[in-house]
N, C-alpha and C. Protein backbone atom coordinates (compact mmCIF):
# COMPACT_ATOMS: atom_id res chain seq x y z
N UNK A 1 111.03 88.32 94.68
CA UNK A 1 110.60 88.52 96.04
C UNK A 1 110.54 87.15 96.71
N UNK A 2 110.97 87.05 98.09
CA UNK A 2 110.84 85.90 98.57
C UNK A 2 110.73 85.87 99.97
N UNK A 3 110.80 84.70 101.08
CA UNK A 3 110.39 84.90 101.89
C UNK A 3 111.78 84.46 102.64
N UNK A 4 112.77 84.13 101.83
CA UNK A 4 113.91 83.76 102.06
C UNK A 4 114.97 84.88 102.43
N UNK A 5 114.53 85.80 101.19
CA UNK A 5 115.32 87.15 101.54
C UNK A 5 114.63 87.73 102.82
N UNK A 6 113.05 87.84 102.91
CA UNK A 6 113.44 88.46 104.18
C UNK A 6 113.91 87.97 105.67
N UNK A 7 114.23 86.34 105.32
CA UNK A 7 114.75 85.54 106.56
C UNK A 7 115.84 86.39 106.75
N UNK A 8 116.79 86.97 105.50
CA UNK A 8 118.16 86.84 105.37
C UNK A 8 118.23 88.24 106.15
N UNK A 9 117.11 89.68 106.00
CA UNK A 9 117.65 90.75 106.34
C UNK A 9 117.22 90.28 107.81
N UNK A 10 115.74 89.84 108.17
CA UNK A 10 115.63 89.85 109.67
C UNK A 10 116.80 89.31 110.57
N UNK A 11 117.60 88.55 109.65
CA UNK A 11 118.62 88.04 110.95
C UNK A 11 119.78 88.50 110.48
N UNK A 12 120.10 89.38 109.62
CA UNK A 12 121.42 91.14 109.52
C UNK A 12 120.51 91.42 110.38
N UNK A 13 119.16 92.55 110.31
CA UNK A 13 118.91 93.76 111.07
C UNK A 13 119.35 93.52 112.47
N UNK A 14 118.99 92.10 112.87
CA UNK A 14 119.03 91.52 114.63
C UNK A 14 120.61 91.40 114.93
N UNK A 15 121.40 91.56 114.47
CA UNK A 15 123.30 91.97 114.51
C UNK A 15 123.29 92.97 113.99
N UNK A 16 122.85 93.86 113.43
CA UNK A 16 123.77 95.28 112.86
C UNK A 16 123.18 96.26 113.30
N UNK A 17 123.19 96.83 114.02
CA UNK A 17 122.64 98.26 114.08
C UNK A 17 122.74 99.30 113.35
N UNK A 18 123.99 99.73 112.50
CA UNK A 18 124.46 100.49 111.46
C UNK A 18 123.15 100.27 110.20
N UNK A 19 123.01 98.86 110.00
CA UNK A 19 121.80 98.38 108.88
C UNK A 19 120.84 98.85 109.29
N UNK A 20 120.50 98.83 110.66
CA UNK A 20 119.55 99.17 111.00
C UNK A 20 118.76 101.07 110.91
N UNK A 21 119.83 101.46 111.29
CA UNK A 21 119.92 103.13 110.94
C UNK A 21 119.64 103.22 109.54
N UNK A 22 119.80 102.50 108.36
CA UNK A 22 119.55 102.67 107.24
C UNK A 22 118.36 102.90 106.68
N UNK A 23 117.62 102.63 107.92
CA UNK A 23 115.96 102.46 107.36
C UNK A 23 115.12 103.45 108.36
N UNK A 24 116.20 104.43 109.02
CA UNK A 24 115.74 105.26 109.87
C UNK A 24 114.42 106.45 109.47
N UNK A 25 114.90 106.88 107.71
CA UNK A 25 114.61 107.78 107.53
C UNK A 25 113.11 107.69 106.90
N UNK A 26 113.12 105.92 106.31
CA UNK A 26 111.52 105.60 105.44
C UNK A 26 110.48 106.00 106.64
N UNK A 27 109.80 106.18 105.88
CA UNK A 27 108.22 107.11 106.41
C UNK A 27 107.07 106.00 106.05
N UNK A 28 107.30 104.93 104.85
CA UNK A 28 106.35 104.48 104.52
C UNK A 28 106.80 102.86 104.23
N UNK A 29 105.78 101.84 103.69
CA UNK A 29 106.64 100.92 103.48
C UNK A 29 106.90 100.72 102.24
N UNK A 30 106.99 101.88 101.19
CA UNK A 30 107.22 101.43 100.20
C UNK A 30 108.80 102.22 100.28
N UNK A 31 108.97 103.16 100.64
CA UNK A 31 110.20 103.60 101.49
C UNK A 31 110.98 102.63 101.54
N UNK A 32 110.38 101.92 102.39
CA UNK A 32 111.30 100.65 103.32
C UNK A 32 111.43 99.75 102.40
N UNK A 33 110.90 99.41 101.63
CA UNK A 33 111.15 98.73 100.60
C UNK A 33 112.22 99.18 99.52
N UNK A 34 112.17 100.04 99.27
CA UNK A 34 113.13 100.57 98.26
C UNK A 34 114.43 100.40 98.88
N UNK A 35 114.65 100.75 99.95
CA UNK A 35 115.63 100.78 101.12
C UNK A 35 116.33 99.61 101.10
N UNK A 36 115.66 98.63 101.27
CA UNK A 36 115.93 96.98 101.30
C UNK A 36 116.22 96.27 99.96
N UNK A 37 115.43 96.97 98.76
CA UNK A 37 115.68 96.22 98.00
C UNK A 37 117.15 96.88 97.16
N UNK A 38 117.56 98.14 97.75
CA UNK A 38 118.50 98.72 97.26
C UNK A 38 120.04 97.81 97.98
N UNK A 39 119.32 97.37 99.28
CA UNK A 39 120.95 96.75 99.99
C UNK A 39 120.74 94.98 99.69
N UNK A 40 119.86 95.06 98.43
CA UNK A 40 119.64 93.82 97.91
C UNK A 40 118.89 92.51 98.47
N UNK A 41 117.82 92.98 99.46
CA UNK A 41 117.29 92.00 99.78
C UNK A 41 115.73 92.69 99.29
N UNK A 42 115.11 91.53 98.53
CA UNK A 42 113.85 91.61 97.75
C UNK A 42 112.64 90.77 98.16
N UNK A 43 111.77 91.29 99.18
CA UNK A 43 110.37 90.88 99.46
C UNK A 43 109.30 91.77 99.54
N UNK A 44 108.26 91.28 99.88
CA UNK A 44 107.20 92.15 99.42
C UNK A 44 106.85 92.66 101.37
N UNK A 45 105.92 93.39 101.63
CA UNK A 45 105.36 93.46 103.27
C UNK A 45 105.05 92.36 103.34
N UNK A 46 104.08 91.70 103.02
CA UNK A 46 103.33 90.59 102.94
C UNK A 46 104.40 89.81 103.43
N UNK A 47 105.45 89.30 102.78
CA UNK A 47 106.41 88.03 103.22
C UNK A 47 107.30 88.46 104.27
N UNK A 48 107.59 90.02 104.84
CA UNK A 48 108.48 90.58 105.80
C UNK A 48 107.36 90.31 106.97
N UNK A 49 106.05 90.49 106.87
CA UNK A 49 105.19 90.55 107.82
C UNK A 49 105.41 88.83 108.47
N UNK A 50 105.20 88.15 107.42
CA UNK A 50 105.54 86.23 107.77
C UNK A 50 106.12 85.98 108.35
N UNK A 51 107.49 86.38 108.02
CA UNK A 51 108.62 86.11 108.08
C UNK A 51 108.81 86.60 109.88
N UNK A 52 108.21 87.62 110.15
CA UNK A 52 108.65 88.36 111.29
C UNK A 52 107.75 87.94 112.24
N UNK A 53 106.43 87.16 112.11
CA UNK A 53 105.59 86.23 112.81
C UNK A 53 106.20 84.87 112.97
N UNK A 54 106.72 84.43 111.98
CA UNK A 54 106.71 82.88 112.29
C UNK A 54 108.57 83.14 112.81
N UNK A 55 109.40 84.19 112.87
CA UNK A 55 110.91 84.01 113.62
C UNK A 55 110.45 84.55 115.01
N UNK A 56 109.33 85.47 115.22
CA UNK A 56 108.95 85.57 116.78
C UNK A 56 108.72 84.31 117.31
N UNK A 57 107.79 83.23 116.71
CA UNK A 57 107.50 82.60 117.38
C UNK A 57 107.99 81.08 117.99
N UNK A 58 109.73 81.38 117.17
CA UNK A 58 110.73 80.21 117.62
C UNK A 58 111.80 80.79 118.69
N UNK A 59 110.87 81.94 118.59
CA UNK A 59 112.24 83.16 119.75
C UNK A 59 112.10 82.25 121.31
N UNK A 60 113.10 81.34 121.89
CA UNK A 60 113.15 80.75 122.84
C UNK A 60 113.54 81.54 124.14
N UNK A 61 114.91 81.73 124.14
CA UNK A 61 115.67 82.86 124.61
C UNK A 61 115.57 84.45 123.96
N UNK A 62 115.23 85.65 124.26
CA UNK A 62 115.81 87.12 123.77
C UNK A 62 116.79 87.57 124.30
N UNK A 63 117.78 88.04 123.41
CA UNK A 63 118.99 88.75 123.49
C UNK A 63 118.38 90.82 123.28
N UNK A 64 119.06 90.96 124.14
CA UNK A 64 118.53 92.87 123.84
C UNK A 64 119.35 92.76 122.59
N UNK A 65 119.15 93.02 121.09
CA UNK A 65 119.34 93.06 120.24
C UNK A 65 118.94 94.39 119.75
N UNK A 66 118.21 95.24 120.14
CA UNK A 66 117.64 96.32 119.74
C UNK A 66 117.02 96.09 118.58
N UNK A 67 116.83 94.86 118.02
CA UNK A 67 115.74 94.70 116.51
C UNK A 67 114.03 94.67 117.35
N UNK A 68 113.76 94.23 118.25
CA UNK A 68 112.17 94.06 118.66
C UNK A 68 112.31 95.70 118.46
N UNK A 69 112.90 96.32 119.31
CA UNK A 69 112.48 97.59 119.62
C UNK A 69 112.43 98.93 118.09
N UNK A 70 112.88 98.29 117.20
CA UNK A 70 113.11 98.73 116.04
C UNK A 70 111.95 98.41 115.37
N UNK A 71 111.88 97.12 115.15
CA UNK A 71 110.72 96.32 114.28
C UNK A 71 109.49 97.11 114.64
N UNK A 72 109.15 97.44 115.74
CA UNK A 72 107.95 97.89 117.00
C UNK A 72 107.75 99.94 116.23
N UNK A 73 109.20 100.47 115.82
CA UNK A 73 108.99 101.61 115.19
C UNK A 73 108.73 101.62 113.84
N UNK A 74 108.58 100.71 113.13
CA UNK A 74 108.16 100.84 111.76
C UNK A 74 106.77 99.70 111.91
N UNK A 75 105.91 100.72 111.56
CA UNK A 75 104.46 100.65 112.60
C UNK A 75 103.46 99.54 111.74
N UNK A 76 103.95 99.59 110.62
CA UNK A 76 103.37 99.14 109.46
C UNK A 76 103.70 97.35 109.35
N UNK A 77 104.70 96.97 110.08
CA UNK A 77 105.10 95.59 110.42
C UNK A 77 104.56 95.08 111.30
C-alpha cells in the first residue's frame, strides 16, 4: 500500500472516464478497494483520503475533468 499508488490512480481517474465507470458499481470502500487493487493500484482509504487533500490543494487552474464531480460521489472520500 502506498501513497504513491494512489498519486498514480488519482491522476488516471482525472483523464479516463472509462476507469472511472469502473468504480461505478462499489457501494462501499472496501468495494472500491478491491476495485483498485484489482486494476493494480494498492492503497489503503487512509492514503487515497491524503493523497486527494494534499493534490486539491496544488489544484491552481481546474479543468472540467469530471473527477471532482466523481470523487464528490463516493461519499466516503
Amino acid at each position: 500500500m502506498s501513497l504513491e499508488s494512489a498519486d498514480r490512480f488519482l491522476k488516471a481517474v482525472a483523464h479516463n472516464q472509462s476507469l472511472r465507470e469502473k468504480f461505478e458499481a462499489a457501494k462501499s470502500p472496501e468495494e472500491f478497494l478491491s476495485v483498485s487493487h484489482r486494476l493494480g493500484y494498492c492503497f489503503t482509504t487512509a492514503e487515497l483520503q491524503k493523497t486527494v487533500s494534499d493534490f486539491s490543494k496544488n489544484i491552481q487552474l481546474r479543468r472540467p475533468t469530471g473527477v471532482g464531480k466523481w470523487l464528490r460521489s463516493q461519499q466516503w472520500i
